[in-house]
C-alpha atoms as a PDB file:
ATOM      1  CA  UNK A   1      53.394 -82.200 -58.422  1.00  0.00           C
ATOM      2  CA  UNK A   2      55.444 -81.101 -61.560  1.00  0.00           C
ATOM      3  CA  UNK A   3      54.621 -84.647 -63.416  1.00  0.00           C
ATOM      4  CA  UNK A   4      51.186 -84.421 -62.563  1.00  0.00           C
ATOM      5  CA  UNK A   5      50.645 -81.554 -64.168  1.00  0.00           C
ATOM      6  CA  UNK A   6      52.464 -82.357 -67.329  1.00  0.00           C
ATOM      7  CA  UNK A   7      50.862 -85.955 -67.270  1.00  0.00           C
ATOM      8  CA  UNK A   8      47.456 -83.965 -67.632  1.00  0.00           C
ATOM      9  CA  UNK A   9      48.464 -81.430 -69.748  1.00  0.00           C
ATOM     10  CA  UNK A  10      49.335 -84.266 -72.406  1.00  0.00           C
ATOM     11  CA  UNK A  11      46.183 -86.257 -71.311  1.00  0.00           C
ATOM     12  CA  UNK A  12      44.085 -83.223 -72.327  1.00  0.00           C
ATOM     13  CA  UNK A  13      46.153 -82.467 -75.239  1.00  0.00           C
ATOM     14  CA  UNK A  14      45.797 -86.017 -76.514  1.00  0.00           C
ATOM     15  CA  UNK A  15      42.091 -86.192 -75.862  1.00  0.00           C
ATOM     16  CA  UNK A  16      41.397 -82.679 -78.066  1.00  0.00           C
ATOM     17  CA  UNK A  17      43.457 -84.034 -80.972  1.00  0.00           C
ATOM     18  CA  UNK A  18      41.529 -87.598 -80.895  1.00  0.00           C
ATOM     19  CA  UNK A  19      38.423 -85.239 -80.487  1.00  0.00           C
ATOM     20  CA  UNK A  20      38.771 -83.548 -84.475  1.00  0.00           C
ATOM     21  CA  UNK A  21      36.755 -84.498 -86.902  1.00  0.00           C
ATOM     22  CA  UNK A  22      39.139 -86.276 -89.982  1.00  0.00           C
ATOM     23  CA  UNK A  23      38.647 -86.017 -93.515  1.00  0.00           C
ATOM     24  CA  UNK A  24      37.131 -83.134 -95.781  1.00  0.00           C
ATOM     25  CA  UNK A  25      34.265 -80.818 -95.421  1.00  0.00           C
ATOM     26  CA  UNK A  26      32.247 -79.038 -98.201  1.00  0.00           C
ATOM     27  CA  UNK A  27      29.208 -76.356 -97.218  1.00  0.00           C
ATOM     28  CA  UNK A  28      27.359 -74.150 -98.564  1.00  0.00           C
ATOM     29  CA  UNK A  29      24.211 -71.863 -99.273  1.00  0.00           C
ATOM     30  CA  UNK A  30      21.247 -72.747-101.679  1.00  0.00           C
ATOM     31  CA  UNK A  31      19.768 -69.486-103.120  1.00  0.00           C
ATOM     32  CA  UNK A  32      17.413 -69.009-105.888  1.00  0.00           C
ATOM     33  CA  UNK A  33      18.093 -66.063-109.124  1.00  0.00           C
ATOM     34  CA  UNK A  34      16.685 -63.542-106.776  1.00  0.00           C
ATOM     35  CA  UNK A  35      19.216 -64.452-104.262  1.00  0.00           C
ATOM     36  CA  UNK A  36      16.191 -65.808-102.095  1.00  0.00           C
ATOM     37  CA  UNK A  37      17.485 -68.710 -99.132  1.00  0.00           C
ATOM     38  CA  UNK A  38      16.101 -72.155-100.234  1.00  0.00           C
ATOM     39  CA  UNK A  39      15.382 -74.468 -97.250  1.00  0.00           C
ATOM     40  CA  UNK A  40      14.707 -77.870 -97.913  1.00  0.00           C
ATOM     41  CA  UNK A  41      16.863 -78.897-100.793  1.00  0.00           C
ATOM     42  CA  UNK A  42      18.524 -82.450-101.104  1.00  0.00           C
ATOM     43  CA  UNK A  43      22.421 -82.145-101.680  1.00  0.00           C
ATOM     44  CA  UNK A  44      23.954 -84.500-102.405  1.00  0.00           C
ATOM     45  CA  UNK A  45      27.972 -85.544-102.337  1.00  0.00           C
ATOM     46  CA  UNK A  46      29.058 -88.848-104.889  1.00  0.00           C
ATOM     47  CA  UNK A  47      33.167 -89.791-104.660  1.00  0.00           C
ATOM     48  CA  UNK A  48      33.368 -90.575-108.142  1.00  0.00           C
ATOM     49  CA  UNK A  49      36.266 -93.095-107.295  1.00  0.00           C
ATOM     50  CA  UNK A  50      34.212 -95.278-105.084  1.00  0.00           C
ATOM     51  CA  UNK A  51      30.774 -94.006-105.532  1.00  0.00           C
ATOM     52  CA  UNK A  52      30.442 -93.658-102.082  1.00  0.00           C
ATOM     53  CA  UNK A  53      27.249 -91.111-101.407  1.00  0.00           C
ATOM     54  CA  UNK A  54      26.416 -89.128 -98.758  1.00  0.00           C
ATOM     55  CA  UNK A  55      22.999 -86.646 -98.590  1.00  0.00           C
ATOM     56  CA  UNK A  56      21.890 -83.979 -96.179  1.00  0.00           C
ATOM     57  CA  UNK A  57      19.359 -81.363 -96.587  1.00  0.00           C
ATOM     58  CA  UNK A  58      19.506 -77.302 -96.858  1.00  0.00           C
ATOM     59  CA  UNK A  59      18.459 -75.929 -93.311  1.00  0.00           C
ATOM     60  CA  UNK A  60      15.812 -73.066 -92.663  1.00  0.00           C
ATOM     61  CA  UNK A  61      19.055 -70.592 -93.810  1.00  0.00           C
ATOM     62  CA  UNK A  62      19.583 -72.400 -97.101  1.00  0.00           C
ATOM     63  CA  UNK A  63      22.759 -73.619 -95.697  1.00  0.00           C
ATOM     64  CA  UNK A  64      23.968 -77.251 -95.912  1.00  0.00           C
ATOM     65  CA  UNK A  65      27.228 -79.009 -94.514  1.00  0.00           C
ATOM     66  CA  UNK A  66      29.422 -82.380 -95.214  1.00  0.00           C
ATOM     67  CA  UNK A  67      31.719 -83.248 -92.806  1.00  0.00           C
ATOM     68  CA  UNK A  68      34.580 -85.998 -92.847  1.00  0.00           C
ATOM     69  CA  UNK A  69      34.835 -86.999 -96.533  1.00  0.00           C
ATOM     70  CA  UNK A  70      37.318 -88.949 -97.813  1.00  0.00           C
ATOM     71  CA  UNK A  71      39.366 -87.332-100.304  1.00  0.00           C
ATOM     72  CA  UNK A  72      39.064 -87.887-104.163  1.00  0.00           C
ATOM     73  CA  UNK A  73      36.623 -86.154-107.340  1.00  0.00           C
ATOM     74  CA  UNK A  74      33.227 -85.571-106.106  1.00  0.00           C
ATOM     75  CA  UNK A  75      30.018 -84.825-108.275  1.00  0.00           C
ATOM     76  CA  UNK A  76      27.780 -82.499-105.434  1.00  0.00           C
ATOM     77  CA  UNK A  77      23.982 -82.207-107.265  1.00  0.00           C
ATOM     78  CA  UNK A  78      21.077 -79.698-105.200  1.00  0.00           C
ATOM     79  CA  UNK A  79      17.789 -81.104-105.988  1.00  0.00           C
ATOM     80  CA  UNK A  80      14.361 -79.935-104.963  1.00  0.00           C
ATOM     81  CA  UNK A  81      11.417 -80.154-106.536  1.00  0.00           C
ATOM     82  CA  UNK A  82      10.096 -77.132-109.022  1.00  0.00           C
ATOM     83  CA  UNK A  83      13.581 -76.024-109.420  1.00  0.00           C
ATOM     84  CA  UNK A  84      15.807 -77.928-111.767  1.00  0.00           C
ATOM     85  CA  UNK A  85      18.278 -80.021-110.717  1.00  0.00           C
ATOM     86  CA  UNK A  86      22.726 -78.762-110.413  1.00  0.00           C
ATOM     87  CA  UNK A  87      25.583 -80.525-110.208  1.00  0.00           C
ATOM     88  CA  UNK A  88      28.868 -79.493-110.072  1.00  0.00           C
ATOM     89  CA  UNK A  89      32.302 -81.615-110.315  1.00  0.00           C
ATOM     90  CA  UNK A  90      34.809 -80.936-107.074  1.00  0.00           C
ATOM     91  CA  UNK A  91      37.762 -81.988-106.505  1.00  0.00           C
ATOM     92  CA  UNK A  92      38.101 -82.435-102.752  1.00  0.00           C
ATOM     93  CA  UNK A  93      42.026 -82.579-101.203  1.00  0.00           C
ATOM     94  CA  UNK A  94      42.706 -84.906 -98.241  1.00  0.00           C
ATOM     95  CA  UNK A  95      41.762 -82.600 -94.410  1.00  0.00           C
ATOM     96  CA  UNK A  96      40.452 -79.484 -96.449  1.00  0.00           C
ATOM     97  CA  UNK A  97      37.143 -77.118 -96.380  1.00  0.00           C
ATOM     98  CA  UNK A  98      35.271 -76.891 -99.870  1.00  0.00           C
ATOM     99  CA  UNK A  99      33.119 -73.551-100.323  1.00  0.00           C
ATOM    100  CA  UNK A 100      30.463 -74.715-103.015  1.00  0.00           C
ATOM    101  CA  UNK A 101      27.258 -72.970-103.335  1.00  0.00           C
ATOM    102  CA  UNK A 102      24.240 -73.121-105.949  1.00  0.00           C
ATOM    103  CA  UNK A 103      21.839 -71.129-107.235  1.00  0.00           C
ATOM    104  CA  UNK A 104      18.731 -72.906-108.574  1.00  0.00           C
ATOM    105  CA  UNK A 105      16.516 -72.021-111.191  1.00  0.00           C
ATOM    106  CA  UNK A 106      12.965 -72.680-111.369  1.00  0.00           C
ATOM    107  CA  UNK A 107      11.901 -75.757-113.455  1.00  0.00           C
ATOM    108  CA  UNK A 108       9.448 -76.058-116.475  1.00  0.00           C
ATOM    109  CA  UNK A 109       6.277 -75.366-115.140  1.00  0.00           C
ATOM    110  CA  UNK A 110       4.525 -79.322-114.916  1.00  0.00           C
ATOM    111  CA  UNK A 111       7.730 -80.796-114.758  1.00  0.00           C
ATOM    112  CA  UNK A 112       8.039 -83.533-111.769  1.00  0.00           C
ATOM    113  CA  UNK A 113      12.120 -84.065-112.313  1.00  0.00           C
ATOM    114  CA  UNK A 114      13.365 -87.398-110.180  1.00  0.00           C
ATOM    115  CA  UNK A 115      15.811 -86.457-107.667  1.00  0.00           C
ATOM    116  CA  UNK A 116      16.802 -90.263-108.651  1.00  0.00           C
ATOM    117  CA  UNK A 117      20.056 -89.921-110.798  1.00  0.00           C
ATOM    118  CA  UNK A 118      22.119 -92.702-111.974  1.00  0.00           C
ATOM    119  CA  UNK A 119      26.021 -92.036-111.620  1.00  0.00           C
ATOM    120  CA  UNK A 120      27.328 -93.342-114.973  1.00  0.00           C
ATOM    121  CA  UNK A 121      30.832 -94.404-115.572  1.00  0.00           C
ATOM    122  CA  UNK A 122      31.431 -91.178-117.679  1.00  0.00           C
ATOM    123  CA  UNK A 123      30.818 -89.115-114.245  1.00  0.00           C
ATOM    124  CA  UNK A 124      27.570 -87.620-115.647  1.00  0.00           C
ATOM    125  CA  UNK A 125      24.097 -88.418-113.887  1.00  0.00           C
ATOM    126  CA  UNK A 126      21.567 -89.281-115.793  1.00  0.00           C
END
């Protein structure tokens, strides 16, 4: 009875370790100047090093999440249009949990600013 009990104590133990997500996270809040929650805006994480991309989009809290990154230099850019676009340069550690938020500011009234950036070798979009 004794080594069935251990045998599924290290079966569950086992199965919750296999069960963690690996790799890095980064999340955060999108506010505007008045400290307003912004819904709906593109983020946006580039690894510099491979130029791997991943994108998700601000929930009805302003809050947006990356999960399982790979570690290396990221550029992280919040886009949305009538605000102007914000990047920021991270450096994201193997198995951490990046705080990054952003506060946009409106755009120049007329301006329709393409969310589609080029990553240039310099590690500036443009």
């Amino acid at each position: 009875m004794n080594r069935i009990i251990r045998i599924l104590a290290i079966l569950a133990l086992t199965t919750s370790v296999h069960g963690q997500t690996k790799g890095a996270s980064v999340q955060g809040t999108i506010t505007d100047a008045t400290s307003a929650l912004i819904p709906g805006v593109t983020v946006t994480a580039t690894n510099r090093d491979t130029l791997k991309s991943s994108s998700t989009i601000s929930d009805a809290n302003g809050q947006y999440a990356f999960s399982g990154l790979a570690e290396g230099d990221y550029v992280i850019t919040a886009f949305l249009k009538g605000f102007s676009p914000t990047e920021v340069r991270k450096p994201i550690a193997k198995d951490s949990t990046v705080q990054q938020n952003f506060v946009l500011e409106i755009g120049p009234q007329g301006a329709d600013v393409d969310p589609g950036f080029v990553l240039h070798p310099d590690g500036n979009f443009k």
